[in-house]
Protein backbone atom coordinates (compact mmCIF):
# COMPACT_ATOMS: atom_id res chain seq x y z
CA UNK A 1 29.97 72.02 149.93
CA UNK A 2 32.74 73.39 152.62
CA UNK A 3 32.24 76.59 151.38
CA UNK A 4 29.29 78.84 152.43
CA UNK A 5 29.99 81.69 150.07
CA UNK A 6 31.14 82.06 146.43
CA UNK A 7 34.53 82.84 146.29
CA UNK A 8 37.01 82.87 143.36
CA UNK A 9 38.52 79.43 142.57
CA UNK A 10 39.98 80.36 139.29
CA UNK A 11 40.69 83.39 137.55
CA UNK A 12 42.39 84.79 133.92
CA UNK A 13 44.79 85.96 134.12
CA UNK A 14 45.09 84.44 137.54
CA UNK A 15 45.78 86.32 140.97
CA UNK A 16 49.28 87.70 141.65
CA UNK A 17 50.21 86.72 137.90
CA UNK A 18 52.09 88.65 135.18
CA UNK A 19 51.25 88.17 131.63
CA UNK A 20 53.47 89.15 128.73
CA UNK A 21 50.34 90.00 126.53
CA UNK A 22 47.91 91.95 127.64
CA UNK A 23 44.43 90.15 128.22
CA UNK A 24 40.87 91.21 126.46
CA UNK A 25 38.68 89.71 129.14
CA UNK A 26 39.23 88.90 132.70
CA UNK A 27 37.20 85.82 133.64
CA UNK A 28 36.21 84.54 137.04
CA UNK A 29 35.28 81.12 138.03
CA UNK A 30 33.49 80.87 141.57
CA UNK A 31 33.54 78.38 143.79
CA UNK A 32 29.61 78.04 143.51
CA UNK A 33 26.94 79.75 141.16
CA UNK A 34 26.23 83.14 141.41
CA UNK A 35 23.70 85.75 140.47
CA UNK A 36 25.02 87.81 137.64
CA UNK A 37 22.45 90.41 138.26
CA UNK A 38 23.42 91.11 141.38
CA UNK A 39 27.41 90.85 140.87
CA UNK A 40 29.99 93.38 139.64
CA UNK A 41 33.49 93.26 137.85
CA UNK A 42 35.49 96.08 137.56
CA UNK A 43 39.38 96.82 136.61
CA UNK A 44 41.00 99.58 137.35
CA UNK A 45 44.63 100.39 136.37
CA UNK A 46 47.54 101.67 139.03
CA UNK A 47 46.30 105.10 138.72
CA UNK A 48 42.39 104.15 139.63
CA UNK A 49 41.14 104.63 136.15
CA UNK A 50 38.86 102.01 134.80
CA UNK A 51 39.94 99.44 132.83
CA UNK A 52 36.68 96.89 132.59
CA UNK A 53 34.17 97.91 129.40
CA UNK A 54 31.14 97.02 128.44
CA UNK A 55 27.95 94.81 130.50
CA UNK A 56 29.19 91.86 132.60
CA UNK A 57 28.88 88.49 131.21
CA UNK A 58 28.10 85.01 132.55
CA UNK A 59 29.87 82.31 130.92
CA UNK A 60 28.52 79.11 133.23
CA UNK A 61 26.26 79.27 136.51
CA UNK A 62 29.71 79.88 138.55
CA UNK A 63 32.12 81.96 135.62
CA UNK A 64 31.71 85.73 134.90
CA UNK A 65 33.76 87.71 132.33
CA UNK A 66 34.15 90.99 131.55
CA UNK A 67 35.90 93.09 128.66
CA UNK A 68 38.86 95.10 129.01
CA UNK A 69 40.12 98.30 127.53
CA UNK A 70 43.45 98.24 125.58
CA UNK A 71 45.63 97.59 128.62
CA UNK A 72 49.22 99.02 128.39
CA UNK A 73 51.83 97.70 130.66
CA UNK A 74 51.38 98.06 134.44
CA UNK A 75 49.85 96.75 137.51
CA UNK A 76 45.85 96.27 137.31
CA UNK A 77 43.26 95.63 140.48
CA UNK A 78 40.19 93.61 139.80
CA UNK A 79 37.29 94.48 142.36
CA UNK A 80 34.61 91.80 142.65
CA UNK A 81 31.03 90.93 144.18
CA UNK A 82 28.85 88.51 143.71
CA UNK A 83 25.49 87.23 144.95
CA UNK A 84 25.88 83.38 144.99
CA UNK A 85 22.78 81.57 144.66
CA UNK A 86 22.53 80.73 148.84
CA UNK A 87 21.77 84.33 148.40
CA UNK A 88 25.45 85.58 150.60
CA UNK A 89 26.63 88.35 148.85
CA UNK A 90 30.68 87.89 148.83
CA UNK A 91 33.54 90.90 147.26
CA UNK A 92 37.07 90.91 147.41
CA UNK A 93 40.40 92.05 144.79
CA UNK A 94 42.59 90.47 142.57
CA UNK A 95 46.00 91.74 141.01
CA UNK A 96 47.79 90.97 138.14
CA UNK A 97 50.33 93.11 136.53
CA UNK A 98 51.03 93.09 131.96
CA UNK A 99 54.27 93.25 131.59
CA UNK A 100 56.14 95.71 129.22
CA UNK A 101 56.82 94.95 125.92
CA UNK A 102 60.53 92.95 125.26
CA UNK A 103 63.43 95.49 123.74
């Protein structure tokens, strides 16, 4: 594989998006398989107040998911690390914003 760590290939909603409704889960898929002992998920909203609930889940060897409060409309940070299974331990944010409701 070109790459050496795990790294998010694919995410829901994705990076830099915004959605009309907000989501339930956020879902990452990696670029390889990763450890889901070893790896964290967690949402905050604009004012650093956690929006991520409940245990971390792993959907395939590379996808993790985790549950979200009910989000109201706003701009949300996803924080991420993961062990992938070459044992390099990887972390970086995504963004995505819900957008407020039509009038």
């Amino acid at each position: 594989r070109a790459w050496a760590h795990a790294y998010p290939a694919v995410s829901i909603p994705n990076n830099g998006a915004t959605v009309k409704e907000a989501p339930r889960e956020l879902r990452i898929q990696f670029t390889e398989a990763v450890e889901l002992a070893f790896s964290q998920i967690i949402v905050k909203a604009a004012g650093g107040e956690i929006a991520s609930q409940g245990k971390l889940r792993q959907l395939a060897s590379d996808t993790l998911a985790i549950d979200l409060k009910s989000l109201s409309s706003g701009a949300y940070t996803v924080e991420w690390q993961v062990l992938s299974i070459d044992t390099h331990v990887t972390d970086g944010v995504l963004h995505f914003t819900v957008a407020p409701p039509v009038k």
